[in-house]
Protein backbone atom coordinates (compact mmCIF):
# COMPACT_ATOMS: atom_id res chain seq x y z
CA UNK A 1 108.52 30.46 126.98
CA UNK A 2 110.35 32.38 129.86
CA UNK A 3 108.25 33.86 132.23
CA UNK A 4 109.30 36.90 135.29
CA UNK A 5 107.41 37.75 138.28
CA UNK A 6 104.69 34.62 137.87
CA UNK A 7 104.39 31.83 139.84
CA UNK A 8 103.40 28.80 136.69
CA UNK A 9 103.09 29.37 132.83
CA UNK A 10 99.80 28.69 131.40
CA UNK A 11 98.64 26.74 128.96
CA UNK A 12 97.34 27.88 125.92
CA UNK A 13 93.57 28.61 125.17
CA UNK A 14 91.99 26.27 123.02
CA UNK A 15 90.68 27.08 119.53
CA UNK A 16 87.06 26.48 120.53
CA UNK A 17 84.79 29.60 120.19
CA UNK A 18 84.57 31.53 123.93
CA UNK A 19 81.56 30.91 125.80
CA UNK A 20 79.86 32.24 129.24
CA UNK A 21 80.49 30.33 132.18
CA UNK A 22 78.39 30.01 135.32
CA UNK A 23 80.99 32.68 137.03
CA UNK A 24 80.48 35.23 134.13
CA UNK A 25 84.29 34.93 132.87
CA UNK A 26 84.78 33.02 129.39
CA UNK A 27 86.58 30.09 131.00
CA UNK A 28 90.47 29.66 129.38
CA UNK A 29 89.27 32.61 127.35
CA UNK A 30 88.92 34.98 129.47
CA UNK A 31 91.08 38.66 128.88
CA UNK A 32 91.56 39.82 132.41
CA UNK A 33 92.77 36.86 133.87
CA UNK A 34 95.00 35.22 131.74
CA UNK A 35 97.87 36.88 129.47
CA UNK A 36 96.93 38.05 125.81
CA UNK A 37 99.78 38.72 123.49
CA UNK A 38 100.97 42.55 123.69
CA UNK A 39 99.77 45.31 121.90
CA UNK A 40 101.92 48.56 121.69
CA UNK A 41 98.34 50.40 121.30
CA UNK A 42 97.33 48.98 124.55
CA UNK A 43 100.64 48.49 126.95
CA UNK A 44 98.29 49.29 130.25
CA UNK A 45 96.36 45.74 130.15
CA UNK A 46 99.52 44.20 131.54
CA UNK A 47 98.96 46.06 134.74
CA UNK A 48 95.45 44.72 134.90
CA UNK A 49 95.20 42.86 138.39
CA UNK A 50 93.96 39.63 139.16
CA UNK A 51 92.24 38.84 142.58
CA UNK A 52 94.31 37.68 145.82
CA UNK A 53 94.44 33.88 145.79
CA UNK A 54 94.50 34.34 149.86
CA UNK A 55 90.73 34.34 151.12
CA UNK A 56 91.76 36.80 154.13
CA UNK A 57 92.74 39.49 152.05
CA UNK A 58 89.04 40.43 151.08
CA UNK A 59 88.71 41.21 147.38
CA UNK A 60 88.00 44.75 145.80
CA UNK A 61 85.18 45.30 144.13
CA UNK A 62 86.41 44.91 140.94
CA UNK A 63 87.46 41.53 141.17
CA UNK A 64 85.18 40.31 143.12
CA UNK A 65 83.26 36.97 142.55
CA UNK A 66 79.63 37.09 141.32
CA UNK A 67 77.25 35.70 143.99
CA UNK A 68 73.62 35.42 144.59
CA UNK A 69 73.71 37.88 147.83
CA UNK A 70 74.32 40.78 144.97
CA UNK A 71 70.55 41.11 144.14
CA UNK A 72 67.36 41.01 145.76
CA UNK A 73 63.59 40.57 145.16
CA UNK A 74 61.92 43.33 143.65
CA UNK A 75 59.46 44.52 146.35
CA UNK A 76 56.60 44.88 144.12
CA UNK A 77 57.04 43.18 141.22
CA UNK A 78 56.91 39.01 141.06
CA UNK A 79 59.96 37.17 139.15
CA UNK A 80 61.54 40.45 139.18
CA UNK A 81 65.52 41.60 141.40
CA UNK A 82 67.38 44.38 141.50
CA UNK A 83 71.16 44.87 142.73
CA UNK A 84 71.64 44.73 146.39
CA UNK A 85 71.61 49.19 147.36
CA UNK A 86 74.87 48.15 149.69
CA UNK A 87 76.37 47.03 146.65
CA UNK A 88 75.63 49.78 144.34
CA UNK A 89 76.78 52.58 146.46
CA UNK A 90 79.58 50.31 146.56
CA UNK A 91 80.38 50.64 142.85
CA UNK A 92 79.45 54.10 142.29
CA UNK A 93 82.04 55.06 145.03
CA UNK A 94 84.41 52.83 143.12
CA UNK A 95 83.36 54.37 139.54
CA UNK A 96 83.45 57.91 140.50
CA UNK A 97 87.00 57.81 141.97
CA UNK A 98 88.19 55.79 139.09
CA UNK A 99 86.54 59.11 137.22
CA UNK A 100 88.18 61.40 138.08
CA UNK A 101 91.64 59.98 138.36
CA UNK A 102 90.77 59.61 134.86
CA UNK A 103 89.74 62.92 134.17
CA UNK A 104 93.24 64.10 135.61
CA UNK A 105 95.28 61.38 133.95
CA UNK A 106 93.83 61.71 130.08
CA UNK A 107 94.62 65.87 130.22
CA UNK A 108 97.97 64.66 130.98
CA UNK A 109 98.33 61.78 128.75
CA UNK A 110 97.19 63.82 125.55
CA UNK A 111 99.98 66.35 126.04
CA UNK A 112 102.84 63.77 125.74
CA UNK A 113 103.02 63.48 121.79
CA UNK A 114 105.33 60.58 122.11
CA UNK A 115 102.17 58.75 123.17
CA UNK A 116 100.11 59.23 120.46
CA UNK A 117 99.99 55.80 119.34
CA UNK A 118 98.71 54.49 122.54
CA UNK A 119 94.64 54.31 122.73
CA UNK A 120 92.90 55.73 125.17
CA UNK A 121 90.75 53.47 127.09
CA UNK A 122 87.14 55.80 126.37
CA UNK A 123 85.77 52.57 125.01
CA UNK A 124 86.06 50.61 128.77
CA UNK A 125 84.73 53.74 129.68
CA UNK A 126 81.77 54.13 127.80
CA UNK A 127 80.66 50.52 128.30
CA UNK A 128 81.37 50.92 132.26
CA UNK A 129 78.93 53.58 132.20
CA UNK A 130 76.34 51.96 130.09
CA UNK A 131 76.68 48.33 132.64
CA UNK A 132 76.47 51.00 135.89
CA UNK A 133 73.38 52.15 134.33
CA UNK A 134 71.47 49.05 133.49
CA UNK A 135 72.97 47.27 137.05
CA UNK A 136 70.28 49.84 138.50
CA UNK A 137 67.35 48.88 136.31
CA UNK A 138 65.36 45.69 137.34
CA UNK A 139 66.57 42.01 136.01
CA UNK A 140 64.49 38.48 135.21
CA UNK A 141 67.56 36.70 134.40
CA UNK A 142 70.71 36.35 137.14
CA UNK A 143 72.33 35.31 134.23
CA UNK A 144 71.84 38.67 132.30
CA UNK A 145 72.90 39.86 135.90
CA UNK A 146 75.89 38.20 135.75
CA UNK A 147 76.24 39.44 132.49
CA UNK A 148 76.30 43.14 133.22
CA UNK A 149 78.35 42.87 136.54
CA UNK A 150 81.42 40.67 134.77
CA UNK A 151 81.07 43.68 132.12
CA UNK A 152 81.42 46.60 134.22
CA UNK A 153 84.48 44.74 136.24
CA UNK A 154 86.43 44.26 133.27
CA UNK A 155 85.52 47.99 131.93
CA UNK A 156 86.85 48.61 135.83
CA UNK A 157 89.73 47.34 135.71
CA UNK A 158 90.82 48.06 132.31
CA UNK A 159 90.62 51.88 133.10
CA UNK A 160 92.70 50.96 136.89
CA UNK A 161 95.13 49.42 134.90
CA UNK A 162 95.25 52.46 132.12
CA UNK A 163 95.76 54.83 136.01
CA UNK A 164 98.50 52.47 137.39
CA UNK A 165 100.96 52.52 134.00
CA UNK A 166 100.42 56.23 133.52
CA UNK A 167 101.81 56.90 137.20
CA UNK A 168 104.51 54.66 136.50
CA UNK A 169 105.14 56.02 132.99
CA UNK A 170 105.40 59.35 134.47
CA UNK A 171 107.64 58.45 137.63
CA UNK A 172 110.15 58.17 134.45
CA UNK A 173 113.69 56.34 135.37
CA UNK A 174 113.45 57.61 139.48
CA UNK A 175 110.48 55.21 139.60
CA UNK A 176 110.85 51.91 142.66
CA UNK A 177 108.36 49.27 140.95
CA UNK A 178 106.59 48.39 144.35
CA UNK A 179 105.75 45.12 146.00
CA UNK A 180 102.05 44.65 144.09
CA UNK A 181 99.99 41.69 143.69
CA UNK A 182 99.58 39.55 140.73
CA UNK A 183 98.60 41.11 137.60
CA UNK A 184 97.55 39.75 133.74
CA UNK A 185 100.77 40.43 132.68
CA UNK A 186 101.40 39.95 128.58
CA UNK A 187 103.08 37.78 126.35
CA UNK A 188 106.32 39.52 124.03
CA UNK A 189 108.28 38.63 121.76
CA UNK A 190 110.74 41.30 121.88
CA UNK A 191 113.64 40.76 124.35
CA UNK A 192 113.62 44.27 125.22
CA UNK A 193 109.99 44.75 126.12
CA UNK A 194 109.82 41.92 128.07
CA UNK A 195 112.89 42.93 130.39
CA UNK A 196 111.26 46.33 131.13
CA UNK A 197 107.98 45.00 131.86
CA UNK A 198 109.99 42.49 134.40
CA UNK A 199 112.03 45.13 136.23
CA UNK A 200 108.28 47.13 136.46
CA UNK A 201 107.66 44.16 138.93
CA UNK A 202 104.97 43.38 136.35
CA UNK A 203 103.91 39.26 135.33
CA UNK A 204 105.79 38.82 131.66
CA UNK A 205 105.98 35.96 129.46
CA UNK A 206 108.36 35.70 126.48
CA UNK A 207 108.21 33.62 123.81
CA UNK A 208 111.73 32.17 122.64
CA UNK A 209 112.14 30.25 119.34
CA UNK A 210 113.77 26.75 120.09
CA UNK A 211 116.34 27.49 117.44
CA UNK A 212 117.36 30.75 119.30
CA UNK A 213 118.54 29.79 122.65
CA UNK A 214 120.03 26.38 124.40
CA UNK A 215 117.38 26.54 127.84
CA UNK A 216 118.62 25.08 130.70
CA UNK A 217 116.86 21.72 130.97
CA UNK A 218 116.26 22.01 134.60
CA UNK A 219 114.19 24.75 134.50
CA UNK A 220 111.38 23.48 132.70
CA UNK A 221 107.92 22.99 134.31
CA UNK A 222 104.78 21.61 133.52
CA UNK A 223 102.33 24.05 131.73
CA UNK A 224 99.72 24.88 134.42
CA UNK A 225 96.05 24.19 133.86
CA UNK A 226 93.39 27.33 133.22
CA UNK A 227 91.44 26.71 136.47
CA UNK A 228 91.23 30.00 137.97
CA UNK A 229 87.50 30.37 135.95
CA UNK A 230 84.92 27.95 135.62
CA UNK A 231 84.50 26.09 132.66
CA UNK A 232 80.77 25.17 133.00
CA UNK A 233 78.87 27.01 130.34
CA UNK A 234 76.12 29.34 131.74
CA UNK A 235 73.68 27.80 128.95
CA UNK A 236 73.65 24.68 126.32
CA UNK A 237 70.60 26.49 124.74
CA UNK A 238 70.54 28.58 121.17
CA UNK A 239 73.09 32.05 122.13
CA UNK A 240 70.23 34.88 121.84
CA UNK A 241 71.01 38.55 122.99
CA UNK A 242 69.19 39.86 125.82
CA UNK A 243 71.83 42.03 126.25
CA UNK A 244 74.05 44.18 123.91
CA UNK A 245 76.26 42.41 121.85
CA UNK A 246 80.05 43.21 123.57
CA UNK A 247 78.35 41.58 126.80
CA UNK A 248 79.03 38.43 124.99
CA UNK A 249 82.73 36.75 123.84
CA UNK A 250 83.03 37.26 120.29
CA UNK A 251 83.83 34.89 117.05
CA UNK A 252 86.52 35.66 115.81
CA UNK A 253 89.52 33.42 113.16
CA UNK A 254 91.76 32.95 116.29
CA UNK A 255 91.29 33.13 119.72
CA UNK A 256 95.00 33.67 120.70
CA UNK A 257 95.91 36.63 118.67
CA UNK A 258 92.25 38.57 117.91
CA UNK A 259 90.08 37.65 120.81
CA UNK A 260 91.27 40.17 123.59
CA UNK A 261 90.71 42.99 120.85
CA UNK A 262 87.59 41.98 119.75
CA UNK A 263 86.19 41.85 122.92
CA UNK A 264 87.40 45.39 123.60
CA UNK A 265 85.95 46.95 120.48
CA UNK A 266 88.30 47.40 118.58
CA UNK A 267 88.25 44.75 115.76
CA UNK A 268 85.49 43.46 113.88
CA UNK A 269 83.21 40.32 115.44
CA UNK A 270 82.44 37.41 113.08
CA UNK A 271 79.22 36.48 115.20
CA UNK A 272 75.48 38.12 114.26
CA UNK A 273 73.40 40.45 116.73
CA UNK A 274 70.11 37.87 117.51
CA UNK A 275 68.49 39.81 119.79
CA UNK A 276 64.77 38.37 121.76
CA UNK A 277 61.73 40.55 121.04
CA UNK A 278 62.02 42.17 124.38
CA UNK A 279 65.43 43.66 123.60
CA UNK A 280 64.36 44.46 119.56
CA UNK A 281 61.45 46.37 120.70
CA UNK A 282 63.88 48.38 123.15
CA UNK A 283 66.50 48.94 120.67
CA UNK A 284 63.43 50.71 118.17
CA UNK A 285 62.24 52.55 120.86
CA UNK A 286 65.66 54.26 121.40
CA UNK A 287 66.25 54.49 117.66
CA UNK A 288 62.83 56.31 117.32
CA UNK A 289 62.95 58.68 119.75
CA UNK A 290 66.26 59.45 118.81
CA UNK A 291 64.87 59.66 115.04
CA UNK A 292 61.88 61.41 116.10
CA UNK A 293 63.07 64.05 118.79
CA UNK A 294 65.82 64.92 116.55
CA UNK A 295 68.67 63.52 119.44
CA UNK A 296 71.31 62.87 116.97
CA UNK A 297 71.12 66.85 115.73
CA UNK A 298 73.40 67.79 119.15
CA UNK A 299 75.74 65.71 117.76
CA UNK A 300 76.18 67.90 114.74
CA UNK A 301 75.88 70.84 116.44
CA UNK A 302 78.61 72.25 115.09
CA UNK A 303 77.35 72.16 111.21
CA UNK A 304 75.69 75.33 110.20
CA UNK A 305 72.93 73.76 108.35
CA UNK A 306 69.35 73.42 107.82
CA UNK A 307 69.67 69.96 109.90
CA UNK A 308 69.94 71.45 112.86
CA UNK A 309 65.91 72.20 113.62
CA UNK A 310 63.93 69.30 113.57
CA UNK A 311 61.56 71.35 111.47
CA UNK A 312 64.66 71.47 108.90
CA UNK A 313 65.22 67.96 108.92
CA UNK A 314 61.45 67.13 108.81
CA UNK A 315 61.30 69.31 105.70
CA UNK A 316 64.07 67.77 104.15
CA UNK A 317 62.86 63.98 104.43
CA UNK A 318 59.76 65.55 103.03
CA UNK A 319 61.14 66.72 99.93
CA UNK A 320 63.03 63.10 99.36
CA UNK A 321 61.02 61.53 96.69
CA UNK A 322 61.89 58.15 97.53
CA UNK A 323 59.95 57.87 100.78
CA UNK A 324 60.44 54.77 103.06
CA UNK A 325 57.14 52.55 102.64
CA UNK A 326 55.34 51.71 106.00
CA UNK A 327 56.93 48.54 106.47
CA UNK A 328 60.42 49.72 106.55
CA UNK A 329 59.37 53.07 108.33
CA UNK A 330 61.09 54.31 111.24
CA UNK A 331 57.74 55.15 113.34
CA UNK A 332 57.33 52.79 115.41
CA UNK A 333 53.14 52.97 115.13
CA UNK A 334 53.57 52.43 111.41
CA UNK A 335 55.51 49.29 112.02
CA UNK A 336 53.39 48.46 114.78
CA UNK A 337 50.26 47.96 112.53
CA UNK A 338 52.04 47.08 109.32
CA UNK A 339 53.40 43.98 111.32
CA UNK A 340 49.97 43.21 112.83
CA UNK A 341 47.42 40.28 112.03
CA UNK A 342 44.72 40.99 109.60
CA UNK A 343 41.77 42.81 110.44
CA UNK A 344 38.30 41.88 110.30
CA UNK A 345 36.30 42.83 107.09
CA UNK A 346 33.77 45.27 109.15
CA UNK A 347 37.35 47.75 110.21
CA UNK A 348 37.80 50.33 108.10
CA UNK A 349 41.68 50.09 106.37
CA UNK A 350 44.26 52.67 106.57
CA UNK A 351 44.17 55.15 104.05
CA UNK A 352 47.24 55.73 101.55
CA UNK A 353 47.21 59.31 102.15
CA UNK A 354 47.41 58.43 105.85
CA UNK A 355 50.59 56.40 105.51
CA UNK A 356 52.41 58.71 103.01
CA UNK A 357 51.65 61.31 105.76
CA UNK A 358 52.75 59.62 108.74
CA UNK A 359 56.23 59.27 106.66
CA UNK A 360 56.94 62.51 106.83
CA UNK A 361 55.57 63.82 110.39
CA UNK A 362 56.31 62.89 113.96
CA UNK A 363 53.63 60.94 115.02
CA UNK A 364 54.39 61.94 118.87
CA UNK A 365 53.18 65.35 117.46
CA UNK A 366 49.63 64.45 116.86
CA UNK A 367 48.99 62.41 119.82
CA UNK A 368 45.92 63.34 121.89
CA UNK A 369 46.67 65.34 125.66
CA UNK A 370 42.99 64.08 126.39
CA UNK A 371 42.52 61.44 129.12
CA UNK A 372 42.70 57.96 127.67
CA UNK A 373 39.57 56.33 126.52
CA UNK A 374 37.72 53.54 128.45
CA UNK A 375 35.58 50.33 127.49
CA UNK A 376 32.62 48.87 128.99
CA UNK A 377 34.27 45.37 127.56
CA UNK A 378 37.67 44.42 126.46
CA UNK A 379 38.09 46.27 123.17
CA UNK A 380 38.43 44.84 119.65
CA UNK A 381 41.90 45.39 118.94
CA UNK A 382 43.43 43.13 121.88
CA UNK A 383 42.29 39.91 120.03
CA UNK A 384 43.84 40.54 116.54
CA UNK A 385 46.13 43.31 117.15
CA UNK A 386 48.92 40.91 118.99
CA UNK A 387 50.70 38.16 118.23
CA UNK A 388 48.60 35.06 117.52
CA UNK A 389 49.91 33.46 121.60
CA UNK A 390 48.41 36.55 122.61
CA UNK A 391 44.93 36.57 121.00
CA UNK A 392 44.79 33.36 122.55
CA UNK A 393 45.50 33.76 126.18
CA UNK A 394 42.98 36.91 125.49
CA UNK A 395 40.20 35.24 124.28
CA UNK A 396 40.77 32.17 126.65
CA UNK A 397 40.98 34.43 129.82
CA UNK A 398 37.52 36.52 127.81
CA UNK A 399 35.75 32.93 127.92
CA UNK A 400 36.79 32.59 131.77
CA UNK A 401 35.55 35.51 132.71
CA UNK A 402 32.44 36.41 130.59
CA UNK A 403 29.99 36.21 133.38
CA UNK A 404 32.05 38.69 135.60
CA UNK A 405 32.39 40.80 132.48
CA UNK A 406 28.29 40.98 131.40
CA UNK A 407 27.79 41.40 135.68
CA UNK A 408 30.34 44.40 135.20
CA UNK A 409 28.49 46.00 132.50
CA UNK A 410 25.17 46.08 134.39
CA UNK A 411 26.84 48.06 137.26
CA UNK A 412 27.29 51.83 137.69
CA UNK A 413 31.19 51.60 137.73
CA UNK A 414 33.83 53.28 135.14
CA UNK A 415 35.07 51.42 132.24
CA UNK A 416 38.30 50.55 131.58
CA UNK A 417 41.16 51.74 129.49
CA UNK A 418 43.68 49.44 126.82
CA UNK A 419 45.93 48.89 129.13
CA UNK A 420 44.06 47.68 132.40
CA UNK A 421 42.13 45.25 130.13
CA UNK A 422 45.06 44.19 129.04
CA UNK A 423 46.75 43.55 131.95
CA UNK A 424 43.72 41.91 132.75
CA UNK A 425 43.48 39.61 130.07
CA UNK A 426 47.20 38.22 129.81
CA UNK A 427 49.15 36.08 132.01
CA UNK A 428 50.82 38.27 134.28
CA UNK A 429 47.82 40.30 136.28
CA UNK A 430 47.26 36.63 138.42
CA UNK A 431 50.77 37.16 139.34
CA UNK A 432 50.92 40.79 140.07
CA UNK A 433 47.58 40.17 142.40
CA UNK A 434 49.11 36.92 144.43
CA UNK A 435 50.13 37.70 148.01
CA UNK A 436 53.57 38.71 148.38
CA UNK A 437 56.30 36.61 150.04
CA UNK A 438 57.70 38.73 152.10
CA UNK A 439 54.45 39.94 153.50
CA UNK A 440 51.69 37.21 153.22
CA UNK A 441 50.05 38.65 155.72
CA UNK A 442 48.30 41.38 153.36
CA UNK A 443 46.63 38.14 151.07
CA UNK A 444 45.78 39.48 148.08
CA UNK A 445 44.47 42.59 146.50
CA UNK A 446 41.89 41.10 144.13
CA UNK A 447 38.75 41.02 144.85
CA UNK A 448 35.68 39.59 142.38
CA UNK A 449 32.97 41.45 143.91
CA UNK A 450 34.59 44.71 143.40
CA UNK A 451 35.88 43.84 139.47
């Protein structure tokens, strides 16, 4: 292997599967650091630029190392951070520039039809957006922190690089390669590809058959080690997604040649989606609404059809005779119940008629404007309605509290709706009354006289 404008030739990636590291980068794995083998779909990812190995030069944004000064306590909400607001301004300065360089750059690129085989990076794009987005909703994890940030870097600096060829593409032959700092670079195996990328000023590595050429013997180094990421794994535990799935390193038949564009989205993954419970009931929430507010009818906006009323569309899953039963319904009520515990003998069951029904309207349509109700005591459902850890802690914290409960009911004071006896009854309202840290000075908010 020959290699221009680097300092060391690296040493392959092993055939292990990629995993997270404590830095957020996939160790020897890892895309934007260390060369992939070129793609003529995607020649900008050699431009991508590494981080300055000098600690005075301080480090952009977008390659910047993941530490715990990033985020912050929530200030209202125990076990809960947020991104630090410096930091965020920081990268929506950064995002919106990159924008609309981007903007300019793409009308450009499209008119060039000698181009056309070259993708356009909208997929960095669209996942940039989606990490900027969650970065500014809360987090319980730093490692689903982590997560998000190494995302939206690599979505960063994939669309930089994309900005930095196209400039030099269209500087043509007049083009001075300047004095930059290190970047991916790629590995080629045509001679040709490999000598332009070199006089670019660009890192290169070409591969050379030992039957081809007689190499000087003098030249040869040592492969260098992978060091420049961590190779601690973030977690030895069961990989389950509490994220989407292209936040994680793929599976794929070989590392070397199908990893980078996996990762990218652009080739199939060999791994399953195992998402937690928190991020499942998420995902049906979006998938609901967008079922049940009729979202995905802008997309076919342009289709003259009867789909494009949500009365139309309603009408026509009406007419379908085979109907979805309730267990494999979209609503998310439907599922809600089907999937709950038994009820006691004394509640009345869900009619048929009801369920066929609730198949074929929106069940946001029927819901009540009225004021929600309140209970005396903790109402019925909250004991077998929930998961079976659930009824427990309920009736557990129920037995702890029964005397404060029967005092309650012989006072003049308001009931209580679902939700507050809920929050009452679980594990986290003892956390949301303790004093806060940062001001103990308040104590806490709970007081047993008033309950």
């Amino acid at each position: 292997m020959l290699g221009a404008n680097v300092d060391a030739i690296p040493t392959p990636p092993p055939q292990s599967p990629p995993i997270v590291s404590v830095d957020g980068f996939w160790g020897p794995h890892e895309w934007t650091v260390y060369p992939q083998p070129y793609r003529r779909a995607f020649p900008y990812l050699a431009w991508i630029a590494l981080s300055s190995p000098s600690p005075s030069v301080s480090s952009d944004v977008v390659s910047r190392p993941v530490e715990k000064t990033m985020w912050q306590a929530h200030p209202s909400k125990s076990d809960t951070h947020v991104i630090n607001p410096d930091l965020l301004d920081e990268l929506e300065v950064k995002w919106r520039s990159t924008k609309a360089a981007l903007e300019a750059s793409l009308r450009a690129f499209s008119a060039v039809p000698s181009l056309s085989s070259v993708e356009q990076p909208m997929k960095a794009y669209a996942r940039g957006f989606e990490a900027l987005e969650r970065l500014k909703v809360e987090f319980r994890a730093w490692r689903d922190f982590v997560k998000v940030f190494r995302n939206l870097q690599r979505s960063l600096l994939e669309l930089c690089a994309f900005l930095a060829w196209w400039s030099e593409v269209c500087a043509g032959d007049a083009h001075r390669p300047p004095i930059r700092g290190p970047t991916r670079s790629a590995i080629f195996q045509d001679e040709q590809m490999y000598a332009n990328h070199a006089r670019w000023s660009v890192a290169a590595y070409l591969l050379i058959p030992e039957s081809t050429f007689a190499l000087d013997p003098r030249k040869k180094v040592p492969l260098s080690p992978c060091n420049l990421c961590k190779t601690q794994p973030m977690s030895y535990f069961r990989l389950v997604h509490s994220l989407p799935q292209w936040c994680y390193p793929p599976l794929v038949r070989d590392v070397v040649i199908d990893l980078e564009t996996t990762a990218r989205g652009y080739a199939e993954r060999l791994d399953d989606f195992r998402p937690t419970k928190m991020l499942k009931r998420k995902l049906d929430k979006v998938e609901n609404r967008a079922n049940d507010e009729g979202e995905y009818i802008f997309r076919l906006s342009l289709i003259q059809t009867n789909d494009l009323c949500t009365a139309g569309r309603r009408a026509q899953k009406a007419r379908t005779s085979s109907a979805l039963p309730v267990t494999q319904s979209s609503n998310l009520e439907l599922r809600r119940f089907a999937g709950a515990g038994s009820a006691p003998p004394w509640f009345p069951k869900i009619q048929e008629v009801w369920a066929d029904a609730m198949n074929h309207v929106c069940h946001l349509d029927l819901a009540s404007t009225t004021s929600p109700r309140r209970f005396a005591l903790p109402p019925t459902h909250l004991f077998w309605g929930g998961s079976e850890k659930s009824q427990q802690t309920f009736y557990h914290h129920f037995l702890l509290l029964r005397h404060e409960i029967k005092d309650r009911c012989t006072r003049d004071v308001e009931g209580l709706t679902t939700k507050e006896w809920r929050s009452i009854l679980n594990d986290a309202y003892w956390k949301l009354q303790w004093p806060k840290l940062d001001n103990p000075s308040q104590g806490s908010t709970f007081d047993s006289n008033v309950f």
